[in-house]
Protein backbone atom coordinates (compact mmCIF):
# COMPACT_ATOMS: atom_id res chain seq x y z
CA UNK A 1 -6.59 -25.71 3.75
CA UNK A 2 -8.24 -21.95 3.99
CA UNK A 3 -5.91 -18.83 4.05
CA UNK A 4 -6.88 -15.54 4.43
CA UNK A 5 -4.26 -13.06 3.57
CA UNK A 6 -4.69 -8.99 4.75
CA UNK A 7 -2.44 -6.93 3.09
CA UNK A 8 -1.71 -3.03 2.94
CA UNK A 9 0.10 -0.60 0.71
CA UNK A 10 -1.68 1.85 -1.18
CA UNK A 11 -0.34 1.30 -4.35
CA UNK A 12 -1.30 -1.67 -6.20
CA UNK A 13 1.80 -2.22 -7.85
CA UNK A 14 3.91 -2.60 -5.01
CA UNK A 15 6.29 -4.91 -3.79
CA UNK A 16 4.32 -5.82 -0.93
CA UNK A 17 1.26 -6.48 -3.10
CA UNK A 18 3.28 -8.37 -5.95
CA UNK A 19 5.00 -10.71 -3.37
CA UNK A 20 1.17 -10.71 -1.47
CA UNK A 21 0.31 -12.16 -5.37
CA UNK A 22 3.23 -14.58 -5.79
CA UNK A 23 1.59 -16.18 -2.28
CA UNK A 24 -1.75 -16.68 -3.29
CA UNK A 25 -0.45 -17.97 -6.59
CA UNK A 26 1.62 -20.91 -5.00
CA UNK A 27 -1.32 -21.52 -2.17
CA UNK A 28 -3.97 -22.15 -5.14
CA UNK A 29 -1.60 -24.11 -7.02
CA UNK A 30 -0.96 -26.23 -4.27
CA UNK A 31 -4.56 -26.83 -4.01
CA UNK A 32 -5.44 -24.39 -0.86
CA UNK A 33 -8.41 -21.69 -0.83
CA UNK A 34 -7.54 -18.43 -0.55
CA UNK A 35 -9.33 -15.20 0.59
CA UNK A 36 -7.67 -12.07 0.65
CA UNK A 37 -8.78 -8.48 2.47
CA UNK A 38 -7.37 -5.73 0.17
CA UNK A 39 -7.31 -3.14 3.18
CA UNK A 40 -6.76 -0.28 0.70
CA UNK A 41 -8.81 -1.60 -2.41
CA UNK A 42 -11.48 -2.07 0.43
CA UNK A 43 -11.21 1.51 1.95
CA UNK A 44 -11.36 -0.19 4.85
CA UNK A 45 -12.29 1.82 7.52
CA UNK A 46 -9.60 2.22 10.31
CA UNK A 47 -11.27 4.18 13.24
CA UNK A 48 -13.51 2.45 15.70
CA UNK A 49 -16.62 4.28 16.49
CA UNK A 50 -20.45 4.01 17.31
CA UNK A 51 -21.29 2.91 13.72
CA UNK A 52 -18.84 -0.30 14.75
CA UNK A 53 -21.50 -0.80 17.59
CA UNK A 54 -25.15 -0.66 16.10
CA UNK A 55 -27.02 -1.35 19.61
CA UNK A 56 -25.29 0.92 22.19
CA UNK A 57 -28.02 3.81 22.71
CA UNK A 58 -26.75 7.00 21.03
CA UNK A 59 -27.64 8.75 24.34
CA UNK A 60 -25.01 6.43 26.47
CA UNK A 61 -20.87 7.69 26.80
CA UNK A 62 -19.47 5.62 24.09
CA UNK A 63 -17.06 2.96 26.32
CA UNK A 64 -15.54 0.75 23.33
CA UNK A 65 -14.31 -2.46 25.43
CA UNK A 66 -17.55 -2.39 26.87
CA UNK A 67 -19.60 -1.65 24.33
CA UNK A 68 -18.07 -4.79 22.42
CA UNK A 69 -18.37 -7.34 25.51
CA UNK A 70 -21.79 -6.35 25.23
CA UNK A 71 -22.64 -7.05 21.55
CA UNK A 72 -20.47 -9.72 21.69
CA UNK A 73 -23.07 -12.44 22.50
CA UNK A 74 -25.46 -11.35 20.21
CA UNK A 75 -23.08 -10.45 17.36
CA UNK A 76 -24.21 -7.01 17.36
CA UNK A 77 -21.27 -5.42 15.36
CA UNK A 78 -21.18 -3.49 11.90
CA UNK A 79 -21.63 -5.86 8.80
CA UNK A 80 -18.04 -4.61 7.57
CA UNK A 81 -16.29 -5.85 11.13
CA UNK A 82 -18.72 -9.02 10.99
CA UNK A 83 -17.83 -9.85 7.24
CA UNK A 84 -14.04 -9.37 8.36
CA UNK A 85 -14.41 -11.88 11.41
CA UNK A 86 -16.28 -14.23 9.22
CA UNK A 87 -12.80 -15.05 6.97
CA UNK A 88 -11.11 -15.45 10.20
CA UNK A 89 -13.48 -17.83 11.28
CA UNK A 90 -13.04 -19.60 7.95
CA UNK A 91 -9.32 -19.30 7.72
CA UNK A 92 -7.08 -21.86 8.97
CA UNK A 93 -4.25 -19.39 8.64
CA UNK A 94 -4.05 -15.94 8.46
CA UNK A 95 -1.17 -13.77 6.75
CA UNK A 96 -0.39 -10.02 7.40
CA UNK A 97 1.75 -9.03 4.64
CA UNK A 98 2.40 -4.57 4.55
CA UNK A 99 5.32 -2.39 5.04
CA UNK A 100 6.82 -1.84 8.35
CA UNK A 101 6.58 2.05 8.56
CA UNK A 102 7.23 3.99 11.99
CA UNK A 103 8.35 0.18 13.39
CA UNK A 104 4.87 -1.19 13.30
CA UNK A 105 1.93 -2.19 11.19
CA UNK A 106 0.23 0.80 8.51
CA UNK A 107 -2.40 2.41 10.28
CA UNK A 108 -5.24 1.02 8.30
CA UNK A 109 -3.95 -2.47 9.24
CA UNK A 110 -3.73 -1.47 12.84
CA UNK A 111 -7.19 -0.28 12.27
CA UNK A 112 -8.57 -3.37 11.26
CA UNK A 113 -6.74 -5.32 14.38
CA UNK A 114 -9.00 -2.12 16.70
CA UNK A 115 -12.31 -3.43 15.05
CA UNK A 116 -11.97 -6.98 13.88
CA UNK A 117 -10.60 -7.75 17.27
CA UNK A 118 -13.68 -7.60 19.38
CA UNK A 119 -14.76 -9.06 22.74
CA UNK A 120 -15.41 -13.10 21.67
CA UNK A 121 -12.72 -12.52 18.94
CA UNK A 122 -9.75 -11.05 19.80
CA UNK A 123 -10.45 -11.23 23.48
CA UNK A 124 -12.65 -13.56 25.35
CA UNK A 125 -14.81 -13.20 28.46
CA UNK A 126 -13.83 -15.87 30.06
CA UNK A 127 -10.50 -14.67 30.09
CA UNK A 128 -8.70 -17.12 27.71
CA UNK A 129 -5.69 -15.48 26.17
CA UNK A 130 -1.66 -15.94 25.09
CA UNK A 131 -1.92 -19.36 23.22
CA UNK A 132 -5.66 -19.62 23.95
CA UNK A 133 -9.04 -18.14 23.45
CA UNK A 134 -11.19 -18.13 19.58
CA UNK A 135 -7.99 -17.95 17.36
CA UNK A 136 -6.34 -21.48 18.91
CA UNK A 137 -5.83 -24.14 16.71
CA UNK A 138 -5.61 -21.65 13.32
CA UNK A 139 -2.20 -20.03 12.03
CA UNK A 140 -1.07 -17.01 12.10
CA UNK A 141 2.19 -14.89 10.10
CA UNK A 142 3.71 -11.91 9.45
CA UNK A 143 5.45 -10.75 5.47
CA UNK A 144 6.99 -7.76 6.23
CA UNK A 145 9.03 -5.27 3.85
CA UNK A 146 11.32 -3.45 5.62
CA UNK A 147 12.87 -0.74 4.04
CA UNK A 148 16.15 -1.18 5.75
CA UNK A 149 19.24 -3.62 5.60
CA UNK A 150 19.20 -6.60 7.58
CA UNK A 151 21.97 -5.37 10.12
CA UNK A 152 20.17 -2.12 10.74
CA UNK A 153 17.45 -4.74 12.50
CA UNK A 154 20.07 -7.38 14.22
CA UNK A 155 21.20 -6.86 18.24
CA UNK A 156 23.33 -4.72 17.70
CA UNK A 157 21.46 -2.47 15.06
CA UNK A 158 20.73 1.05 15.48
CA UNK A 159 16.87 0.27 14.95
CA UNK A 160 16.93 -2.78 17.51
CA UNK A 161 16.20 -6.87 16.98
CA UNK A 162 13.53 -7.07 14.09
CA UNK A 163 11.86 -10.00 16.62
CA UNK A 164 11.82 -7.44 19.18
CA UNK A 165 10.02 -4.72 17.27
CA UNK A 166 7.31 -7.31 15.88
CA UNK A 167 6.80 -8.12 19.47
CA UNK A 168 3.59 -6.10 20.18
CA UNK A 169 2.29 -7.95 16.84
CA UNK A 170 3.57 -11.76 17.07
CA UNK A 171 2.69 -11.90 20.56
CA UNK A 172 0.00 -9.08 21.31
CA UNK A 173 -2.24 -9.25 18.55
CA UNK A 174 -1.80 -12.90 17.73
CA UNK A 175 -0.71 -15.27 20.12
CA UNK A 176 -3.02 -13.09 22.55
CA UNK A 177 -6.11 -14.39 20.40
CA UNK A 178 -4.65 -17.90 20.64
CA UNK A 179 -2.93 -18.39 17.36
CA UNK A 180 0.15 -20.21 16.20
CA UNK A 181 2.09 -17.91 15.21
CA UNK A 182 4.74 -18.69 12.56
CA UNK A 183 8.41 -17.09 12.08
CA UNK A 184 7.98 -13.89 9.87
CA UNK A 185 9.12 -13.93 6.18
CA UNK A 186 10.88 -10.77 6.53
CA UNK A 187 11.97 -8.85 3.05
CA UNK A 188 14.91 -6.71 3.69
CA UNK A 189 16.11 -3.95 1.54
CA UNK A 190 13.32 -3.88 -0.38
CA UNK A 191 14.21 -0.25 -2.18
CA UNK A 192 17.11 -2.11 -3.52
CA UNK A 193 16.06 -5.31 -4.14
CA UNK A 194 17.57 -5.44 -8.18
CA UNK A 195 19.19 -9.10 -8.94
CA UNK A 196 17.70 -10.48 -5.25
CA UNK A 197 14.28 -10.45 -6.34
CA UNK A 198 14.08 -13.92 -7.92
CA UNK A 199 15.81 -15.71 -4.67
CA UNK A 200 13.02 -13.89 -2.58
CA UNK A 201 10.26 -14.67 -4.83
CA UNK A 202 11.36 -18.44 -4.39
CA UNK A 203 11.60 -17.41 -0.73
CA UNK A 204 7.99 -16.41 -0.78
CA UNK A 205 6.64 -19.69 -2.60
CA UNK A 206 8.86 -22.16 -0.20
CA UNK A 207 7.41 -20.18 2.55
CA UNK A 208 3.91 -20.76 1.38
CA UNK A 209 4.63 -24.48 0.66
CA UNK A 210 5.40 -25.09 4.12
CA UNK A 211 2.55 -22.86 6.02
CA UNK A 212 1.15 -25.81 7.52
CA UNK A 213 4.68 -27.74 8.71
CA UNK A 214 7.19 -24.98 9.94
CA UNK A 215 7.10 -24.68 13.59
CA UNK A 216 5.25 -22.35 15.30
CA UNK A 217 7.32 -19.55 17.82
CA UNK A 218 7.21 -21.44 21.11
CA UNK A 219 6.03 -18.90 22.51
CA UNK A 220 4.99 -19.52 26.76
CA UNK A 221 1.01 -20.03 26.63
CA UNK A 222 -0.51 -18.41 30.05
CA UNK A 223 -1.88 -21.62 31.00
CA UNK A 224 1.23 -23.46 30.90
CA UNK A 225 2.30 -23.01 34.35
CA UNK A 226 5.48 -21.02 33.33
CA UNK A 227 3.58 -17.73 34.49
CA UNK A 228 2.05 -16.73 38.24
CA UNK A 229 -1.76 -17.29 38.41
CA UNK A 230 -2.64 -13.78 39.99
CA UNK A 231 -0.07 -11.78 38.82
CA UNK A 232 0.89 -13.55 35.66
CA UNK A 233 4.33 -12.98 36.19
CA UNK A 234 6.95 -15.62 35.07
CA UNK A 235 7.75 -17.71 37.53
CA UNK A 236 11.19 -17.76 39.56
CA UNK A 237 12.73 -20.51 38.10
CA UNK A 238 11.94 -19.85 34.98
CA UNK A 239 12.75 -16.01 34.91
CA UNK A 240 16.09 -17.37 36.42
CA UNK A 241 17.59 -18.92 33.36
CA UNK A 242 15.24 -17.10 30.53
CA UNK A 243 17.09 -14.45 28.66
CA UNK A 244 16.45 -10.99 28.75
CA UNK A 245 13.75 -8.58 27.44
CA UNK A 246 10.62 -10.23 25.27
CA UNK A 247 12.87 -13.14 24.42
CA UNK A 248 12.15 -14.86 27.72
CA UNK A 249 8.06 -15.08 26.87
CA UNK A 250 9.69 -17.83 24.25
CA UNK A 251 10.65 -21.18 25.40
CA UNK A 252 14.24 -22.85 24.61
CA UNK A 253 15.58 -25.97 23.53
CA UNK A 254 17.24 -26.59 26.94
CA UNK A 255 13.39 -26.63 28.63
């Protein structure tokens, strides 16, 4: 199979990036192709802008969503976003391994999301979304090193349900574009790691061993006929036994 990995930390010898190597190690040596986007070692630029939109008339209000459903047909993006979109297209899964800093993904990941993501990539204009759209049918998951103990992230930790903070990414930026997305290998601790590291190294590998059998989140796909069709709210019955907060956008073993 084809995995493209994007990672981001800024210094090379970082946990993130050494645990980002370990992966591609055990996907070659199982016999899988491997790309990987460097975000940092790239410079990748993080801001979109008119250079991200070569055919909008310099004389026109720059309008970003619409300047991308525009060049979207025509592929009329910069070669850096089009080069990025290309590994997607060749992927069959796609790993986001950085740092959680500020609860979320570093900015120059976030950045790449803003200008990979365009109209006929991250969004389509037919409207296909959650579970559908370019992405379906291709992998998706997060390897996150998080600075802080497991039961600062649990439900009843200061910091809130780790799921629940990933939210925005599992389900926004990936499931929104149609992708399976998988459980996230999630590295706890990680300035205190000492005697642990072997067990998550081993963690790592098994992870990667099984990229293409672990089950997928189940998470509700729009089109599923859990949700409204106008207002896309879920629908009685099902809101009436789905647990609170993000959790109920996931189906359970009772349904």
């Amino acid at each position: 199979m084809k995995i493209l990995i994007v990672s981001a930390h800024p210094e090379p010898a970082s946990l993130t990036n050494a645990l980002r190597d370990i992966a591609i190690d055990q996907l070659r040596a199982d016999g899988h192709e491997v790309q990987l986007s460097d975000l940092y070692a790239m410079k990748f630029k993080t801001v979109v802008d008119r250079e991200d939109f070569p055919a909008v008339d310099p004389a026109e209000p720059l309008r970003p969503t619409v300047a991308s459903m525009k060049a979207a047909a025509a592929r009329e993006f910069s070669q850096d976003v089009l080069d990025e979109q290309e590994k997607v297209f060749w992927a069959d899964a796609v790993i986001f391994a950085f740092p959680l800093w500020w609860f979320s993904v570093p900015a120059i990941m976030k950045g790449w999301i803003d200008r990979v993501w365009t109209a006929g990539v991250g969004y389509q204009l037919t409207g296909e979304r959650y579970g559908a759209g370019r992405m379906a049918g291709k992998r998706a998951m997060l390897m996150v090193m998080v600075g802080g103990q497991e039961s600062y992230f649990s439900e009843r930790g200061v910091n809130g349900p780790i799921n629940d903070l990933l939210f925005p990414i599992t389900h926004g930026m990936l499931y929104y574009p149609g992708f399976d997305v998988l459980p996230s290998l999630l590295v706890h601790g990680t300035h205190h790691l000492g005697e642990k590291y072997p067990a998550v190294v081993e963690g790592v590998r098994e992870r990667m061993r099984t990229l293409f059998t672990i089950p997928p989140i189940p998470f509700r796909p729009q089109g599923g006929g859990d949700y409204t069709e106008k207002a896309f709210e879920l629908r009685e019955q099902i809101a009436a036994s789905a647990p609170a907060g993000f959790a109920a956008h996931i189906q359970t073993d009772a349904e």
